[in-house]
Protein backbone atom coordinates (compact mmCIF):
# COMPACT_ATOMS: atom_id res chain seq x y z
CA UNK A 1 204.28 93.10 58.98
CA UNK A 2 201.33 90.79 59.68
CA UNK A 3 198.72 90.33 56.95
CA UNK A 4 195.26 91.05 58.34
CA UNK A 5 192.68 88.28 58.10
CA UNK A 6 189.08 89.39 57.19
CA UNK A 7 186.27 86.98 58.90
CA UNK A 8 183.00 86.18 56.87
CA UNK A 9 181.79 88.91 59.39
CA UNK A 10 182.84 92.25 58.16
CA UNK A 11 185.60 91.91 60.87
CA UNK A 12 189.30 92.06 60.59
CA UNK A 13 192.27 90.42 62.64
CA UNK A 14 195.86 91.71 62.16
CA UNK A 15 197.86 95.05 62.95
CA UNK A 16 196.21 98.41 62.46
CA UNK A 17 192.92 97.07 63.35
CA UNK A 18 191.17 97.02 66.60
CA UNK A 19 192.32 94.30 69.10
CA UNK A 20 190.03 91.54 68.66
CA UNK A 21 188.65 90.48 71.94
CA UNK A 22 187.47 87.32 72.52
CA UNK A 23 184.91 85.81 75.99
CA UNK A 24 186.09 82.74 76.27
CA UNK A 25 182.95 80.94 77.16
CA UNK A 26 183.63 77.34 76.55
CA UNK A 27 181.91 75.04 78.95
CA UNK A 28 181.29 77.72 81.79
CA UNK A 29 177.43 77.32 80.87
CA UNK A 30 177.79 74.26 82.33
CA UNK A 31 175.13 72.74 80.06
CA UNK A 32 172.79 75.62 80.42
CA UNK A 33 171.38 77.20 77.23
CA UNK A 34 170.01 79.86 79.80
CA UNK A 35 173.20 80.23 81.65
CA UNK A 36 174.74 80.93 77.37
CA UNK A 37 172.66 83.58 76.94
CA UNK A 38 173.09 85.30 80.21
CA UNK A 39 177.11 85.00 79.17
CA UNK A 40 176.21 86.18 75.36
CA UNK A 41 174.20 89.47 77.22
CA UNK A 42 177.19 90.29 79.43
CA UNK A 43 179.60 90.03 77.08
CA UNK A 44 177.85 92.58 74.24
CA UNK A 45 177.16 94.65 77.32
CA UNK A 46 181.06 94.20 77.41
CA UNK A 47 181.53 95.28 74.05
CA UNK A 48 183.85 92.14 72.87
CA UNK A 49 184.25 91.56 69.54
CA UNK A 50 183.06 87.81 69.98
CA UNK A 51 182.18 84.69 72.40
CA UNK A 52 183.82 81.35 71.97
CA UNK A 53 182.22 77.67 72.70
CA UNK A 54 184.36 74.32 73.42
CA UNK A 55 182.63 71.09 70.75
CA UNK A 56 183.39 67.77 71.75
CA UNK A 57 182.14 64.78 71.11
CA UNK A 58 182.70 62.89 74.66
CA UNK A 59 182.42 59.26 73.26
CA UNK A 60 185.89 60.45 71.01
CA UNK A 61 187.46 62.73 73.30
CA UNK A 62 186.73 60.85 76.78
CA UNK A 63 189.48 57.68 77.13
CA UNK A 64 187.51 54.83 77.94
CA UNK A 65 189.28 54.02 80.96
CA UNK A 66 187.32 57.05 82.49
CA UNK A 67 184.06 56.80 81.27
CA UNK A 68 182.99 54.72 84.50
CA UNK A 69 184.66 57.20 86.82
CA UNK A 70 181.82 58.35 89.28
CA UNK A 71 181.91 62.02 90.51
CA UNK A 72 179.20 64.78 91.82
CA UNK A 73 177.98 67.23 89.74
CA UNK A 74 175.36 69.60 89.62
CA UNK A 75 172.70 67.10 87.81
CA UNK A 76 173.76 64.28 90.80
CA UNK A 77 176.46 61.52 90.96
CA UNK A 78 177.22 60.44 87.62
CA UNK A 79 179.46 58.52 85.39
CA UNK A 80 182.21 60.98 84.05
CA UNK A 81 181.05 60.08 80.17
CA UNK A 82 177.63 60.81 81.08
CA UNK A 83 178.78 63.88 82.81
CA UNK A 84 180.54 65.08 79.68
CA UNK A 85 177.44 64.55 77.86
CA UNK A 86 175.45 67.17 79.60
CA UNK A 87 177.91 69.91 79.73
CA UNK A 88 178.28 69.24 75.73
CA UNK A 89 175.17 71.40 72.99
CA UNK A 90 173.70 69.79 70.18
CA UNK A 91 172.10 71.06 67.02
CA UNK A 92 169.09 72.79 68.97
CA UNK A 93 171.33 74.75 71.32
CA UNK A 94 173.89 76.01 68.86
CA UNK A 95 170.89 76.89 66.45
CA UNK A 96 169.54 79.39 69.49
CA UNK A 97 172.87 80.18 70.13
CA UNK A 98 173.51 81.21 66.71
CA UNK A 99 170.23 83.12 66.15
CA UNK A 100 170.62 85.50 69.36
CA UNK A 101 174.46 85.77 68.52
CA UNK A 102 173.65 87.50 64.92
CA UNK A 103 170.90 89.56 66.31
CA UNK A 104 172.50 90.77 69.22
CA UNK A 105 176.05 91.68 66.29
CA UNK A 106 178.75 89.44 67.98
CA UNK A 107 180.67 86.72 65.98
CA UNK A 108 180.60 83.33 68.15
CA UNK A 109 182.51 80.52 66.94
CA UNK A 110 184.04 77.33 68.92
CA UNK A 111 186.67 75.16 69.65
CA UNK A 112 186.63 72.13 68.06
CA UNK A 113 188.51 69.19 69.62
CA UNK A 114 187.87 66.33 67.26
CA UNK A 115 187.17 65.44 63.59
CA UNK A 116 183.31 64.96 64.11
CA UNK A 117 182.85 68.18 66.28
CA UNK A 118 184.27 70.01 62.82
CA UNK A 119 181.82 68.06 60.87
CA UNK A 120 178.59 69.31 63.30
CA UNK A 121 180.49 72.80 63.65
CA UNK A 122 179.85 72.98 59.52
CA UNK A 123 176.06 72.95 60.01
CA UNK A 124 176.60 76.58 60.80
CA UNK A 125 178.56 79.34 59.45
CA UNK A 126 181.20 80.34 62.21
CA UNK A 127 183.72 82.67 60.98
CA UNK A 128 186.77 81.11 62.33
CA UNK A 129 187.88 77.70 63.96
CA UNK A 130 189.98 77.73 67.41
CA UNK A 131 192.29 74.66 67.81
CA UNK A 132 193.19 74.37 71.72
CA UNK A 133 196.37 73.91 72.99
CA UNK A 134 195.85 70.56 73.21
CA UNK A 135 194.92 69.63 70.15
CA UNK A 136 197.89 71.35 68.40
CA UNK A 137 199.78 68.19 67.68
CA UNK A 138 196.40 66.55 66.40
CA UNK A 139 197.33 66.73 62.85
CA UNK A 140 194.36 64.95 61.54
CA UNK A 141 192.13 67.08 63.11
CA UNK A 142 194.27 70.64 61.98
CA UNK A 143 193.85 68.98 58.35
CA UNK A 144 190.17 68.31 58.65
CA UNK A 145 189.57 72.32 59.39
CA UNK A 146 191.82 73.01 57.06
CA UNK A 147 189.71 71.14 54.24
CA UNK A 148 186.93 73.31 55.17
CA UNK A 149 188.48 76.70 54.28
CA UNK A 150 187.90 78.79 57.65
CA UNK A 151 190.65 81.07 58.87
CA UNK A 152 192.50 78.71 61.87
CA UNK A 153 193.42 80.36 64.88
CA UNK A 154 195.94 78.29 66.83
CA UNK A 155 196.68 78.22 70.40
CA UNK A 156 200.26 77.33 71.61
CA UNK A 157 200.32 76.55 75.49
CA UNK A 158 201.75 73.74 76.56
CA UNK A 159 204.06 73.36 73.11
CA UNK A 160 207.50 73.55 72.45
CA UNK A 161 208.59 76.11 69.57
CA UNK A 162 209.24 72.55 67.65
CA UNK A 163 206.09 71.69 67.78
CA UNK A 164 204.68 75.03 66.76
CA UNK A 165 206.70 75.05 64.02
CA UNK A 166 205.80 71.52 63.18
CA UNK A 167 201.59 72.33 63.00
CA UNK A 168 202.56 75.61 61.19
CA UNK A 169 204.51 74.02 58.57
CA UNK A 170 201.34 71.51 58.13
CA UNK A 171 199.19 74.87 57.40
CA UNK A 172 201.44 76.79 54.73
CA UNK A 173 202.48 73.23 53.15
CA UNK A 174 198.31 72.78 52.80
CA UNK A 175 198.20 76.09 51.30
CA UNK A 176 200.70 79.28 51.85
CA UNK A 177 198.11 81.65 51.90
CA UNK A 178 196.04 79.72 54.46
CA UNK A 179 194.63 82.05 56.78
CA UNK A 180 195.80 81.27 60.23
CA UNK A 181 196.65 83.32 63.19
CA UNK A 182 198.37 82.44 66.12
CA UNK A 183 197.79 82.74 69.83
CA UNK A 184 200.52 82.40 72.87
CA UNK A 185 199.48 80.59 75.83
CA UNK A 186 200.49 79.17 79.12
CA UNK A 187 198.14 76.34 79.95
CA UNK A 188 197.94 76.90 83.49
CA UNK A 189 194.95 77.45 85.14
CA UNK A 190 195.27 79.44 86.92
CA UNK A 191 198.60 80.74 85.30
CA UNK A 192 201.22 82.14 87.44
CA UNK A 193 202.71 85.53 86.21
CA UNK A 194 206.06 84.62 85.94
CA UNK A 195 205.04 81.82 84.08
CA UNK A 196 203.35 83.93 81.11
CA UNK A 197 206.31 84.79 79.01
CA UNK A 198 204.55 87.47 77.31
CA UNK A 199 207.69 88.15 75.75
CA UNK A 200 206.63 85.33 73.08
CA UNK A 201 204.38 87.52 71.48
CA UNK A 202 206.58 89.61 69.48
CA UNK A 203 209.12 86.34 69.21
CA UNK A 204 206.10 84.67 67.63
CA UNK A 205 205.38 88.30 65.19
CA UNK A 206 209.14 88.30 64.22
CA UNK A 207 209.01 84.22 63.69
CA UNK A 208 205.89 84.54 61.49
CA UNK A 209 205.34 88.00 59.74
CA UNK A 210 202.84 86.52 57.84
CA UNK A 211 200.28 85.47 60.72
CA UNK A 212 198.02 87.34 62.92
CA UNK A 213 199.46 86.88 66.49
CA UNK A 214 197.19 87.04 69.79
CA UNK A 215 196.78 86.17 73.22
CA UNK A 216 195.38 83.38 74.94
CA UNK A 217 195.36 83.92 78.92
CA UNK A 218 194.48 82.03 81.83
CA UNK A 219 195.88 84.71 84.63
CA UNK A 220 193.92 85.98 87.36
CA UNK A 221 193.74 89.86 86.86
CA UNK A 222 193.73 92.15 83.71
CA UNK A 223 196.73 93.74 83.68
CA UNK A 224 199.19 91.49 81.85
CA UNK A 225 196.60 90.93 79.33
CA UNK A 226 196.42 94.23 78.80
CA UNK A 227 200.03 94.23 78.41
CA UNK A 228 199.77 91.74 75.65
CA UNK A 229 197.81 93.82 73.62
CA UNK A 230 200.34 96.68 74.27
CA UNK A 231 202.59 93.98 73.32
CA UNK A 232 201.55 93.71 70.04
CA UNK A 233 198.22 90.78 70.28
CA UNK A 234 196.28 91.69 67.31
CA UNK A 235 193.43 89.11 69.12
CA UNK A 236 193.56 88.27 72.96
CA UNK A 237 191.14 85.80 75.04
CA UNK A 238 189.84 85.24 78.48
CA UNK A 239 187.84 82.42 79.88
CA UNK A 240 183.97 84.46 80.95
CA UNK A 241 181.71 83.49 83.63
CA UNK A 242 178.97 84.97 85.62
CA UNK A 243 180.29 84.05 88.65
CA UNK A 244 183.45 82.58 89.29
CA UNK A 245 182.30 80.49 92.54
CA UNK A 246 179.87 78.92 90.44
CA UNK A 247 180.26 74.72 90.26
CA UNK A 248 182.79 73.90 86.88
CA UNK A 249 186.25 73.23 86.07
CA UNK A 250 187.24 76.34 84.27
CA UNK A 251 185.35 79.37 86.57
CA UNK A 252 187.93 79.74 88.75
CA UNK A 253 190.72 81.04 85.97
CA UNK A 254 187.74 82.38 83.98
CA UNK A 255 187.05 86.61 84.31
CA UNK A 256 183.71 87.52 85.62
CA UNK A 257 181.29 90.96 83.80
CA UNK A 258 182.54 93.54 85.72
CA UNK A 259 185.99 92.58 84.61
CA UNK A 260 185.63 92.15 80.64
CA UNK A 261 184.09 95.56 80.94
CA UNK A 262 187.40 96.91 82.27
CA UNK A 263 189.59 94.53 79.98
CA UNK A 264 187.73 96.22 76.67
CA UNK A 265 187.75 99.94 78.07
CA UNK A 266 191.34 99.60 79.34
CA UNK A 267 192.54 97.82 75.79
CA UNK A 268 190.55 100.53 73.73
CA UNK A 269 191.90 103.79 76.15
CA UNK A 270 195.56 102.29 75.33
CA UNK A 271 194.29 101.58 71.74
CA UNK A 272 193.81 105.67 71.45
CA UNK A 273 196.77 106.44 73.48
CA UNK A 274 199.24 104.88 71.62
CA UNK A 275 199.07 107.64 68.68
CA UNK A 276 201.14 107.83 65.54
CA UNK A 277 204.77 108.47 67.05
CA UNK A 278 205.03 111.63 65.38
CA UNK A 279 205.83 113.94 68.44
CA UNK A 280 203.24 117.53 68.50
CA UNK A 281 202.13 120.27 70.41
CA UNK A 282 198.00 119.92 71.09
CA UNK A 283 196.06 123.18 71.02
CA UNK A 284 195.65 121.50 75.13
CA UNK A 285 198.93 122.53 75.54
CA UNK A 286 199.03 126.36 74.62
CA UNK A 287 197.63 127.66 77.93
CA UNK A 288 200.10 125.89 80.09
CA UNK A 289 202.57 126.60 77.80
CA UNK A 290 201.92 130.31 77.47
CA UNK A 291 201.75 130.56 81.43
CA UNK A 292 205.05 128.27 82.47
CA UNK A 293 207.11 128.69 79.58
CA UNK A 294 209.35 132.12 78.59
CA UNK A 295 210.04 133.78 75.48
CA UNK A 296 207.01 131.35 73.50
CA UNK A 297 207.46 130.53 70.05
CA UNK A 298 204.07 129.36 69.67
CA UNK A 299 204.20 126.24 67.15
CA UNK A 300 202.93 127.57 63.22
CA UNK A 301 200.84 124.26 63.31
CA UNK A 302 198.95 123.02 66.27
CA UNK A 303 197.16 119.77 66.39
């Protein structure tokens, strides 16, 4: 069975406990600190257990050969490094951001996708570093969060089981008691269904007993990450937006209020549902059992 992984937060990730559900805000405030907090109000309204930001540092992460690229956005015509720039928070932002996160009780965190985001993300105390899908063959930068101690959740779309293996194997040889959980993913945005595999997730529990294993999804619907929870996700994620019309790269694969509300109540409902396997008769079921059934036995215990 999965070890559980306790965050610096009083919560805990790993089978037995709640699902851990994650609003996947990344850059869907499209450089708003407003548009943040609007996302940080839904998603409490929501109930998840935390929101998740995207740190880059475009001068690393941008190849040069693009940094000249013109294209419209919503601040004008712009280069596309420049553009990067303004969709990307500084020290000021995340300082707000993690001042209305604490007092409104939901853990916020990021994804860092290069060695000097990790070095600004340590400014604050975030109780768990994502590594995207992308970055999972980025050994410097898995070894870099690794130095600073956090719990590592890894995401696995667009990786072969070799390559999983390979940034796993970098984690237990660092330390075999190193806190990391991982996530299955499709990276396709908007995934297709028969393209999710969902099956993965208890491949990935049998493969690696010792690690929390979630969800990362980038369907439209709720359903099949619903299933994934049923499926065994100890953690699952969706992109969040206000509005999925709204001007951005990620809205249109992201899931809007009204739907996180459903994803938590429908993940809790099955949460209580699922029981303890031990098969009873509920004091509910006397009366219809008194009135349909002949010759009664009524149970000595009913619970």
């Amino acid at each position: 069975m999965s070890k559980t992984i306790s965050l610096n937060t009083g919560r805990k990730i790993g089978p037995g406990e709640p699902c851990y559900i994650i609003a996947e805000i990344g850059i869907n405030h499209n450089g708003s600190l407003d548009i943040a907090k609007k996302l940080i109000d839904e998603a409490v309204a929501a109930k998840v257990d935390a929101v998740k930001f995207q740190k880059r540092t475009p001068e690393i992460c941008v190849p040069k050969d693009q940094w000249e690229i013109m294209r419209d956005t919503p601040w004008g015509r712009m280069s596309y490094i420049n553009y990067k720039r303004k969709t990307e928070f500084g020290f000021d932002e995340y300082s707000e951001i993690d001042a209305y996160c604490k007092q409104a009780g939901i853990d916020w965190f990021v994804s860092t996708w290069d060695v000097e985001a990790v070095d600004f993300m340590e400014q604050f105390d975030t109780p768990v570093y994502k590594l995207a899908s992308a970055s999972l063959t980025d050994f410097p930068l898995i070894e870099k969060i690794l130095a600073t101690g956090r719990p590592l959740m890894l995401s696995s779309g667009m990786s072969t089981i070799q390559e999983i293996e390979d940034a796993m194997k970098l984690v237990y040889d660092f330390n075999p008691e190193y806190p990391v959980m991982l996530a299955h993913s499709t990276s396709a945005y908007p995934c297709k269904p028969e393209e999710l595999n969902l099956k993965m997730i208890p491949t990935l529990s049998a493969k690696y007993p010792e690690a929390p294993i979630g969800y990362s999804g980038h369907e439209t619907g709720l359903a099949t990450t619903v299933a994934a929870a049923v499926m065994g996700a100890t953690f699952v994620e969706r992109h969040f937006t206000l509005d999925r019309a709204m001007w951005g790269s990620d809205h249109a694969a992201s899931v809007e209020p009204q739907g996180f509300h459903r994803l938590v109540r429908d993940i809790r409902d099955i949460e209580i549902a699922m029981g303890d396997g031990i098969k009873k008769v509920y004091e509910s079921e006397i009366g219809p059992m008194k009135r349909l059934r002949v010759n009664i036995n009524t149970p000595s215990e009913v619970k």
